[in-house]
C-alpha atoms as a PDB file:
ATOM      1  CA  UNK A   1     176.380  73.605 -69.695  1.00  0.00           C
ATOM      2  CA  UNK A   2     173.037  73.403 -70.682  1.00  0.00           C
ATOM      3  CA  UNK A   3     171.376  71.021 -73.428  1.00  0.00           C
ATOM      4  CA  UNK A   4     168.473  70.673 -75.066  1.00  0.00           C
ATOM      5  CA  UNK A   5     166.734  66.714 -75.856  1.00  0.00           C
ATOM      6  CA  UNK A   6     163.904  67.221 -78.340  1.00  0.00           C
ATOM      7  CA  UNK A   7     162.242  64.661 -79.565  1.00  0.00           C
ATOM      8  CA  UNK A   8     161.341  64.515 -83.843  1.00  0.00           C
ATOM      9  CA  UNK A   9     157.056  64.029 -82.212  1.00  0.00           C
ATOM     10  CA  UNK A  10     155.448  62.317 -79.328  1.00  0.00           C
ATOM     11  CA  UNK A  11     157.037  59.204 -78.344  1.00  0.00           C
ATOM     12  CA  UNK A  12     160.330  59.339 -80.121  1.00  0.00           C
ATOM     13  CA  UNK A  13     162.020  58.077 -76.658  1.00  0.00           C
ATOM     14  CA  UNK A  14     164.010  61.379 -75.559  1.00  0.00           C
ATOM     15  CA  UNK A  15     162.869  61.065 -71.821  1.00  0.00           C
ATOM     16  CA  UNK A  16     165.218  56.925 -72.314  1.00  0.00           C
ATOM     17  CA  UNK A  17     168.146  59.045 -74.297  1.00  0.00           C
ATOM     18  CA  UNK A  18     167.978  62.142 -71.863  1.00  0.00           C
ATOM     19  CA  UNK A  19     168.363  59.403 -69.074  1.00  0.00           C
ATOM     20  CA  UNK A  20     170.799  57.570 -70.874  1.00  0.00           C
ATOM     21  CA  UNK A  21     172.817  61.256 -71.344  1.00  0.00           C
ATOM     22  CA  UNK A  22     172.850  61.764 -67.579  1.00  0.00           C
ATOM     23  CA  UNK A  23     174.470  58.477 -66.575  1.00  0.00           C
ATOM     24  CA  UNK A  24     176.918  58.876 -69.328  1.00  0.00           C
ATOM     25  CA  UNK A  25     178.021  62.620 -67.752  1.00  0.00           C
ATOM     26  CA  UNK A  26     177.248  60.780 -64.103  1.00  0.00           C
ATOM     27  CA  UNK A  27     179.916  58.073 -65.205  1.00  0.00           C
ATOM     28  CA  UNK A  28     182.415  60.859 -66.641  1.00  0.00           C
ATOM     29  CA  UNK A  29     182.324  62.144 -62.977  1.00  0.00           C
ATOM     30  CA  UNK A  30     180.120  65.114 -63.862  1.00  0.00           C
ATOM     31  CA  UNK A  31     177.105  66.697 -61.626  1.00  0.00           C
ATOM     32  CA  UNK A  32     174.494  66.596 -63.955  1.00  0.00           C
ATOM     33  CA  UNK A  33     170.399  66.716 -63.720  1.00  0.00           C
ATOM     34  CA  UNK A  34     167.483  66.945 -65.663  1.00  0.00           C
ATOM     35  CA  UNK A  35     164.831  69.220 -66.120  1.00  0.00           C
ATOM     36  CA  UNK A  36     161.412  68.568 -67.960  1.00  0.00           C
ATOM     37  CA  UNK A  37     159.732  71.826 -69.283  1.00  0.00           C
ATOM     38  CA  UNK A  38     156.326  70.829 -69.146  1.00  0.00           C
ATOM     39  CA  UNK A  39     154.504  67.052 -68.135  1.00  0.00           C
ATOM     40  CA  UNK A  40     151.524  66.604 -69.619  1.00  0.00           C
ATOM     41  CA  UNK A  41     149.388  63.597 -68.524  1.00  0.00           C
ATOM     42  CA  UNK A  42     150.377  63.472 -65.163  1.00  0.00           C
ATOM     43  CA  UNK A  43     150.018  64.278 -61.428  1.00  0.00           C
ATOM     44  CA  UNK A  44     152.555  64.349 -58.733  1.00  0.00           C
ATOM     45  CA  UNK A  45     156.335  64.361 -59.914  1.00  0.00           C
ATOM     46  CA  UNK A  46     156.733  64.283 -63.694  1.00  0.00           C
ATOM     47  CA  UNK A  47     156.718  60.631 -64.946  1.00  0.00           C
ATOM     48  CA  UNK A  48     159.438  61.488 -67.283  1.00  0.00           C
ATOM     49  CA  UNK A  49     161.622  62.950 -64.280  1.00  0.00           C
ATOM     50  CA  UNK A  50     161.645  59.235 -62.415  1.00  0.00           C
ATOM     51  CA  UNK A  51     162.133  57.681 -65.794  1.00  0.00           C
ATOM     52  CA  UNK A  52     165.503  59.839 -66.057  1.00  0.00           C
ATOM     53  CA  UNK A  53     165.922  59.001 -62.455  1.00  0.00           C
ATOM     54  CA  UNK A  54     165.283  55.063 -62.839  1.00  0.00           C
ATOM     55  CA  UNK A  55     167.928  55.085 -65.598  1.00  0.00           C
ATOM     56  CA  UNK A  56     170.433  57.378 -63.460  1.00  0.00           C
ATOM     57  CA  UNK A  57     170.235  54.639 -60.759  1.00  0.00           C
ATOM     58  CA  UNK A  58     169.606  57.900 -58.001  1.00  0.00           C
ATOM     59  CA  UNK A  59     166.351  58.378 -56.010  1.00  0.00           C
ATOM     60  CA  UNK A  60     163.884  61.391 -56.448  1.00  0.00           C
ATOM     61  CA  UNK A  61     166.150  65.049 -56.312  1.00  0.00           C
ATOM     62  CA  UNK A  62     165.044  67.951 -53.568  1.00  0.00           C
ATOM     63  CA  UNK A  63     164.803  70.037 -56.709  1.00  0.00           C
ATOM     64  CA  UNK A  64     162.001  67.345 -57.952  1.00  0.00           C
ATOM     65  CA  UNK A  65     160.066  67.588 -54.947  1.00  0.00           C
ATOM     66  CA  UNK A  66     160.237  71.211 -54.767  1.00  0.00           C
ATOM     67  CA  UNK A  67     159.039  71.573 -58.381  1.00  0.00           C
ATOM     68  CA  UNK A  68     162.453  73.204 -59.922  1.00  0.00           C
ATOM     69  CA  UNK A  69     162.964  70.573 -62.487  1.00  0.00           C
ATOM     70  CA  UNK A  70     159.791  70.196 -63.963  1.00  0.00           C
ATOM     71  CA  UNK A  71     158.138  73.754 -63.964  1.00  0.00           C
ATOM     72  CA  UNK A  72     154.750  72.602 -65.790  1.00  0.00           C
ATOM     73  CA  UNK A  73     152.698  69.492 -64.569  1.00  0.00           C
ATOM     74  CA  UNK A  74     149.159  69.484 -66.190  1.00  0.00           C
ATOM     75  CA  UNK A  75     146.258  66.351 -65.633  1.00  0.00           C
ATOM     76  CA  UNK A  76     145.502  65.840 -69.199  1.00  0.00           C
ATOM     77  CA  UNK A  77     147.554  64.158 -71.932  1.00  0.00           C
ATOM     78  CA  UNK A  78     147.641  66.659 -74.948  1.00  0.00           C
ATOM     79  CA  UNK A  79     149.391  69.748 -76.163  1.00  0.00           C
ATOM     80  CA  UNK A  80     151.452  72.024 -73.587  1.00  0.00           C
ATOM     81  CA  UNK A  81     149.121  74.495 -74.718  1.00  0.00           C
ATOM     82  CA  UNK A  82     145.428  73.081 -74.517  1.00  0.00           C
ATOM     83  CA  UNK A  83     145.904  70.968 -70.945  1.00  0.00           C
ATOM     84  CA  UNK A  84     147.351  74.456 -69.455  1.00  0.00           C
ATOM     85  CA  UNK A  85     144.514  76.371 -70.938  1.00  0.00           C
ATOM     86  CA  UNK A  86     142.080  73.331 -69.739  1.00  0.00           C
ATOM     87  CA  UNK A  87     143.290  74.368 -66.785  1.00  0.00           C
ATOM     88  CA  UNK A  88     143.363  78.277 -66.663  1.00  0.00           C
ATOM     89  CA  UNK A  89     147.129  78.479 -67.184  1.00  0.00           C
ATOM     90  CA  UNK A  90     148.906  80.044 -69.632  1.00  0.00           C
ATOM     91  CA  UNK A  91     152.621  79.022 -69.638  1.00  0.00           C
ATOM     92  CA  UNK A  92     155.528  81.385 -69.607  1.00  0.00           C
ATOM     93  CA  UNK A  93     158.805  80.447 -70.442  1.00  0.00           C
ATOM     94  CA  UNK A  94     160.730  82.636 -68.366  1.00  0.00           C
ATOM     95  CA  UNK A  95     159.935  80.145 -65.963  1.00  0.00           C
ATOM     96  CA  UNK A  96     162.105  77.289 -67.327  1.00  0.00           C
ATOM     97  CA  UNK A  97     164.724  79.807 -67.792  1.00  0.00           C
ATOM     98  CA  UNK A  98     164.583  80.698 -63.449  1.00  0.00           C
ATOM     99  CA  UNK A  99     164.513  77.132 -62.948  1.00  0.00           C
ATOM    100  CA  UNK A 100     167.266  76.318 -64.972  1.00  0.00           C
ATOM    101  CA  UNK A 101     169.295  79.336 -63.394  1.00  0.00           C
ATOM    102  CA  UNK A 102     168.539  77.928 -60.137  1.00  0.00           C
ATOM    103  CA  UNK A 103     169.702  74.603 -60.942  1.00  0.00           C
ATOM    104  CA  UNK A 104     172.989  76.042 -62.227  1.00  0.00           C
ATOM    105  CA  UNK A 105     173.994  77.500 -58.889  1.00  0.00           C
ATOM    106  CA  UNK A 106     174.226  72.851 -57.680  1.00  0.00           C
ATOM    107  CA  UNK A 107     174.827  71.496 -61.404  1.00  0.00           C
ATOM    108  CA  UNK A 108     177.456  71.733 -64.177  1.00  0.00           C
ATOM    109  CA  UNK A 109     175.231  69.889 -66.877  1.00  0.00           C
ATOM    110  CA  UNK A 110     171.476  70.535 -67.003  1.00  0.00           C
ATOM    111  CA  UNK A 111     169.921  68.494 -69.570  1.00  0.00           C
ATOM    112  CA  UNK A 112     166.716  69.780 -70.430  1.00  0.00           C
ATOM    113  CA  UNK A 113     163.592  67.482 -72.189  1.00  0.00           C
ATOM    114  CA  UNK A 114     160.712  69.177 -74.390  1.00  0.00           C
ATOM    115  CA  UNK A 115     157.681  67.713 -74.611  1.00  0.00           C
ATOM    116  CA  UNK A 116     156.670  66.636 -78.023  1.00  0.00           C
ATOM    117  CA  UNK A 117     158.720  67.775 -81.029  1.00  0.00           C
ATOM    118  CA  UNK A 118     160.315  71.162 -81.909  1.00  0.00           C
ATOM    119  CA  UNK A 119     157.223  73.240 -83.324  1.00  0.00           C
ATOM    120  CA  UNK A 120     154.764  72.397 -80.289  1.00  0.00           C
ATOM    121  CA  UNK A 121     152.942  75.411 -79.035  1.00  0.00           C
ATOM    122  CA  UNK A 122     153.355  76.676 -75.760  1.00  0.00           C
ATOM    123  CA  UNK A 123     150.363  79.164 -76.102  1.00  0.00           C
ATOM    124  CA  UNK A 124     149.280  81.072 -78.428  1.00  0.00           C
ATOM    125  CA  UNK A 125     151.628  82.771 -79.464  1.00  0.00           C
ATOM    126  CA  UNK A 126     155.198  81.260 -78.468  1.00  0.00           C
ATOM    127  CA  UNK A 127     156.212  77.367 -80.327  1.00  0.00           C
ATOM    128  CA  UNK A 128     158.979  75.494 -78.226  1.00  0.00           C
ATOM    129  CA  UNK A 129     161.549  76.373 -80.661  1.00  0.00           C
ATOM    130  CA  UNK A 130     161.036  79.957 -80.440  1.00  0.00           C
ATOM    131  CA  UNK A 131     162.423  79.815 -76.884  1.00  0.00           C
ATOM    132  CA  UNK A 132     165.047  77.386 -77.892  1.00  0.00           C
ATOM    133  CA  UNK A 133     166.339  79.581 -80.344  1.00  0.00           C
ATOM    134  CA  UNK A 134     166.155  82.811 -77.873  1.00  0.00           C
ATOM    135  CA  UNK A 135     168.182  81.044 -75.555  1.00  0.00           C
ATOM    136  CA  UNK A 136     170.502  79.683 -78.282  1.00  0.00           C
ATOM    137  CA  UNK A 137     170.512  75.887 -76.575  1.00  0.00           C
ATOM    138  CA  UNK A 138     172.324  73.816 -78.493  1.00  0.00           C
ATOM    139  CA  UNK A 139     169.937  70.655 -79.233  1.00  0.00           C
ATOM    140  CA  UNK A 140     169.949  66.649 -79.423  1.00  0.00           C
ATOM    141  CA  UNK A 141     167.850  65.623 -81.369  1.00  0.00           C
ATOM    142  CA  UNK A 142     166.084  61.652 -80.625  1.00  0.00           C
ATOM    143  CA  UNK A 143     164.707  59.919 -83.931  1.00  0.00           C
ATOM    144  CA  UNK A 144     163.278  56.689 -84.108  1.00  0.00           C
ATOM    145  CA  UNK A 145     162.465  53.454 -85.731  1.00  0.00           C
ATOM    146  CA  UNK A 146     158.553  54.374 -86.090  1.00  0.00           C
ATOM    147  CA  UNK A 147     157.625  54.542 -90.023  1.00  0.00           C
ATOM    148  CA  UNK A 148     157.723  58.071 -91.220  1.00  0.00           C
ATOM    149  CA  UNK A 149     160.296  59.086 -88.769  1.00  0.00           C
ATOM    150  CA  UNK A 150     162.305  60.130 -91.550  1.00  0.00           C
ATOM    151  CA  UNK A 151     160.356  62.592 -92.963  1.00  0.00           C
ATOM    152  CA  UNK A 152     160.116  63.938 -89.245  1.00  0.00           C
ATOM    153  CA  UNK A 153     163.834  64.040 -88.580  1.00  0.00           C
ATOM    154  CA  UNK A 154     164.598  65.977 -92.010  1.00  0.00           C
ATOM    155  CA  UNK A 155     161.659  68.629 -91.003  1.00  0.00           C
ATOM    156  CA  UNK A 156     163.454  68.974 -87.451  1.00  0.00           C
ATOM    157  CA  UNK A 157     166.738  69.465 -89.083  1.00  0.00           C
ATOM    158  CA  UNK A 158     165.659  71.950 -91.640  1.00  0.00           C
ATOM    159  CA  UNK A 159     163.600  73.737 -88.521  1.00  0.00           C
ATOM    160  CA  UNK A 160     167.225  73.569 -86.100  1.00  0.00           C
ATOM    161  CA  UNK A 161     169.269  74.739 -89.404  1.00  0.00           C
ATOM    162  CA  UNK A 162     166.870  77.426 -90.455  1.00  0.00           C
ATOM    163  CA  UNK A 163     167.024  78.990 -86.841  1.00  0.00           C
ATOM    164  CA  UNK A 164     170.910  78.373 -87.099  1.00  0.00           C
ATOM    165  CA  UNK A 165     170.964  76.092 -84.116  1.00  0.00           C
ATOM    166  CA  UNK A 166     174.009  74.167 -83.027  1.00  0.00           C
ATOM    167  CA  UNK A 167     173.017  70.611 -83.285  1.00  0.00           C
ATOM    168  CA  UNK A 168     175.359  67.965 -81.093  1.00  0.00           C
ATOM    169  CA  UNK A 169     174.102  65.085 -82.748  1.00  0.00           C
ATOM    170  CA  UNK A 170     170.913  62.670 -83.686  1.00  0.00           C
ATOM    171  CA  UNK A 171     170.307  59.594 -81.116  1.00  0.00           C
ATOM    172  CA  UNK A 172     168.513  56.851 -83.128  1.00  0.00           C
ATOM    173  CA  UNK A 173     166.590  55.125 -80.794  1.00  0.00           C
ATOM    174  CA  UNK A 174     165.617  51.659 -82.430  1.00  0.00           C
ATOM    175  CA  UNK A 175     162.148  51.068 -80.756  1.00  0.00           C
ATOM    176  CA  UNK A 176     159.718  50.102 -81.195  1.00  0.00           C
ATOM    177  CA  UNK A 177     161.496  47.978 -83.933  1.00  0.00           C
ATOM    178  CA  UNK A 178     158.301  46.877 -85.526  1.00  0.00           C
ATOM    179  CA  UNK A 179     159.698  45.810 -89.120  1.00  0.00           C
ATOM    180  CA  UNK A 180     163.289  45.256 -89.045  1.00  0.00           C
ATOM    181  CA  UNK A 181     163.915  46.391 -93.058  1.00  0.00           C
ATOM    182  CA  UNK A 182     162.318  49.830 -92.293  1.00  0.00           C
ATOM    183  CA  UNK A 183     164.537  49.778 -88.597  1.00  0.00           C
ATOM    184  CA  UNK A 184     167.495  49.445 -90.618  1.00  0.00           C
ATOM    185  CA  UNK A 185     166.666  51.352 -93.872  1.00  0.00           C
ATOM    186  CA  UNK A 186     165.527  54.172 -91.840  1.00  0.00           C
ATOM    187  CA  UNK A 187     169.146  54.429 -89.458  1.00  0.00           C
ATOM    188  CA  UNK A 188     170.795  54.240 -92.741  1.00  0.00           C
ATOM    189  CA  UNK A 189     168.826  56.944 -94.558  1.00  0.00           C
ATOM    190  CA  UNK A 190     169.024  59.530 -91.172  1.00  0.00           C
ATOM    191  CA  UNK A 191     172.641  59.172 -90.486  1.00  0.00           C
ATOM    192  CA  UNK A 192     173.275  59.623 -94.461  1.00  0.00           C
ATOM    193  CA  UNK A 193     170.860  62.190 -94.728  1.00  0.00           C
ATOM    194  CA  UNK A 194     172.250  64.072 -91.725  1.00  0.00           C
ATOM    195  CA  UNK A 195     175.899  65.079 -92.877  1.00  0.00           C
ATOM    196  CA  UNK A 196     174.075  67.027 -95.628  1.00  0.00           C
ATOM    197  CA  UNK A 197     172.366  69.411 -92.944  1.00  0.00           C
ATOM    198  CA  UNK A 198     175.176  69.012 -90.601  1.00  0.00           C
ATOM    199  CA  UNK A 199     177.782  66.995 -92.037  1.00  0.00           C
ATOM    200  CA  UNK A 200     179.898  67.753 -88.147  1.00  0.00           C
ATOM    201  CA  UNK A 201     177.061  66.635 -85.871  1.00  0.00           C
ATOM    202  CA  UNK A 202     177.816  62.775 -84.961  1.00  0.00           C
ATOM    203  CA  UNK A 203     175.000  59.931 -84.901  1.00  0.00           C
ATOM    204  CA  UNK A 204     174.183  57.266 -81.951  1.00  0.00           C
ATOM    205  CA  UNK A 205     171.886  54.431 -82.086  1.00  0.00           C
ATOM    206  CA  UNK A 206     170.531  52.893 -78.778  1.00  0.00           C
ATOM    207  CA  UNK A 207     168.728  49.266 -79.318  1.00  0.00           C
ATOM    208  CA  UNK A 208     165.577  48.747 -77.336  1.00  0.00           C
ATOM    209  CA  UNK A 209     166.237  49.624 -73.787  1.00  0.00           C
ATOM    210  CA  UNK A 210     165.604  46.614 -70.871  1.00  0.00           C
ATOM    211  CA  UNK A 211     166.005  48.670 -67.729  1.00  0.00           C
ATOM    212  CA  UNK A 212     166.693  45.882 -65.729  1.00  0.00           C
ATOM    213  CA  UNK A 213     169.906  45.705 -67.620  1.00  0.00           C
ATOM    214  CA  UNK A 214     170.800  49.411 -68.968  1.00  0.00           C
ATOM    215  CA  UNK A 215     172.997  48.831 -71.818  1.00  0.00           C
ATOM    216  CA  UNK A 216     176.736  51.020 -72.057  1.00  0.00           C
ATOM    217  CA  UNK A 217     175.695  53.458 -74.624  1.00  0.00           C
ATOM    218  CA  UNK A 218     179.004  55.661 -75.936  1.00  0.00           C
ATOM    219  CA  UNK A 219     177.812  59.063 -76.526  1.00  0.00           C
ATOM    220  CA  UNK A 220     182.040  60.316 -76.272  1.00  0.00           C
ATOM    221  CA  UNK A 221     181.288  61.919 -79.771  1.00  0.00           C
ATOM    222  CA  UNK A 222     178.678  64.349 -78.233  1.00  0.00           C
ATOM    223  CA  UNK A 223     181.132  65.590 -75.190  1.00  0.00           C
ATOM    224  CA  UNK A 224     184.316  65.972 -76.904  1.00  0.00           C
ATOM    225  CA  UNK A 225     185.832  68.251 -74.553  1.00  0.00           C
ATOM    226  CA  UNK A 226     185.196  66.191 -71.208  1.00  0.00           C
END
């Protein structure tokens, strides 16, 4: 099965709750990895790959060495689309699609980060979500505590339900927790707000993640049929 994490903008904390997603499946006694579409401010292996890995508790993958689960790595830390053209790329998205097809052939669950939010541009032409919604992935969506991350997590709703895309469910991730009315107002307000775009989509909220001591996060409502 394959998954999409998306993220309501920059920051939200999907590469935590995609990490978080893959020991939950690991602990179900499922082979699960990640994949990250494009890294952006990075050299090397995709920072957001050994976060997923840190929180997994497993060491670097062949397939992360070899470049299959992160099929975009670019130097500087902006758009998908300007650091590729900063660097005389263009990026096609057949190319998470071949590495996601060649993970399937050692995986049952590939759970596969975007960078950004839905609407980011891949070039010029092509946003995240219009591959999203080619491929019909159904999506998680990670919201957060960060003031105006309601308006955000509306505008990705309307933008999954408008492309009629299945939505699992919303992961409110409570960093960074900076004013504990809006923390709390704003969990209430999503999750209430959410069963009016999809009233059968269930909502998680993670508190502030110490990985020295990974809390047991439930996310049972999101796999019902393990």
């Amino acid at each position: 099965m394959k998954i999409f994490i998306s993220g309501i903008d920059t920051d939200s904390g999907k590469s935590i709750v995609t990490g978080l997603l893959a020991k939950y499946l690991q602990e179900q006694k499922k082979s699960v990895i990640t994949q990250k579409y494009v890294q952006t401010g990075c050299t090397g292996i995709a920072e957001d790959l050994i976060t997923h890995r840190q929180i997994m508790g497993i060491p670097l993958q062949k397939q992360d060495k070899e470049s299959i689960t992160c099929s975009y790595l670019f130097k500087h830390p902006a758009s998908p689309h300007l650091s590729a053209a900063m660097e005389g790329v263009t990026i096609d998205a057949s190319k998470f699609t071949k590495a996601s097809q060649e993970l399937e052939k050692d995986f049952e669950y590939i759970l596969m980060e975007g960078a950004g939010g839905l609407m980011v541009p891949l070039n010029d032409e092509a946003l995240l979500i219009d591959y999203v919604h080619e491929q019909k992935y159904p999506v998680i969506l990670v919201t957060s505590s960060k003031l105006g991350s309601i308006n955000h997590t509306l505008l990705s709703l309307e933008a999954l339900k408008n492309r009629n895309l299945e939505l699992i469910g919303v992961v409110y991730n409570q960093y960074p927790n900076e004013d504990e009315k809006i923390t709390k107002d704003s969990e209430q307000m999503i999750q209430k707000l959410l069963k009016k775009t999809y009233p059968n989509s269930p909502f998680v909220s993670i508190p502030n993640i110490n990985f020295e001591n990974l809390p047991e996060i439930n996310f049972k409502s999101f796999f019902k049929n393990i």
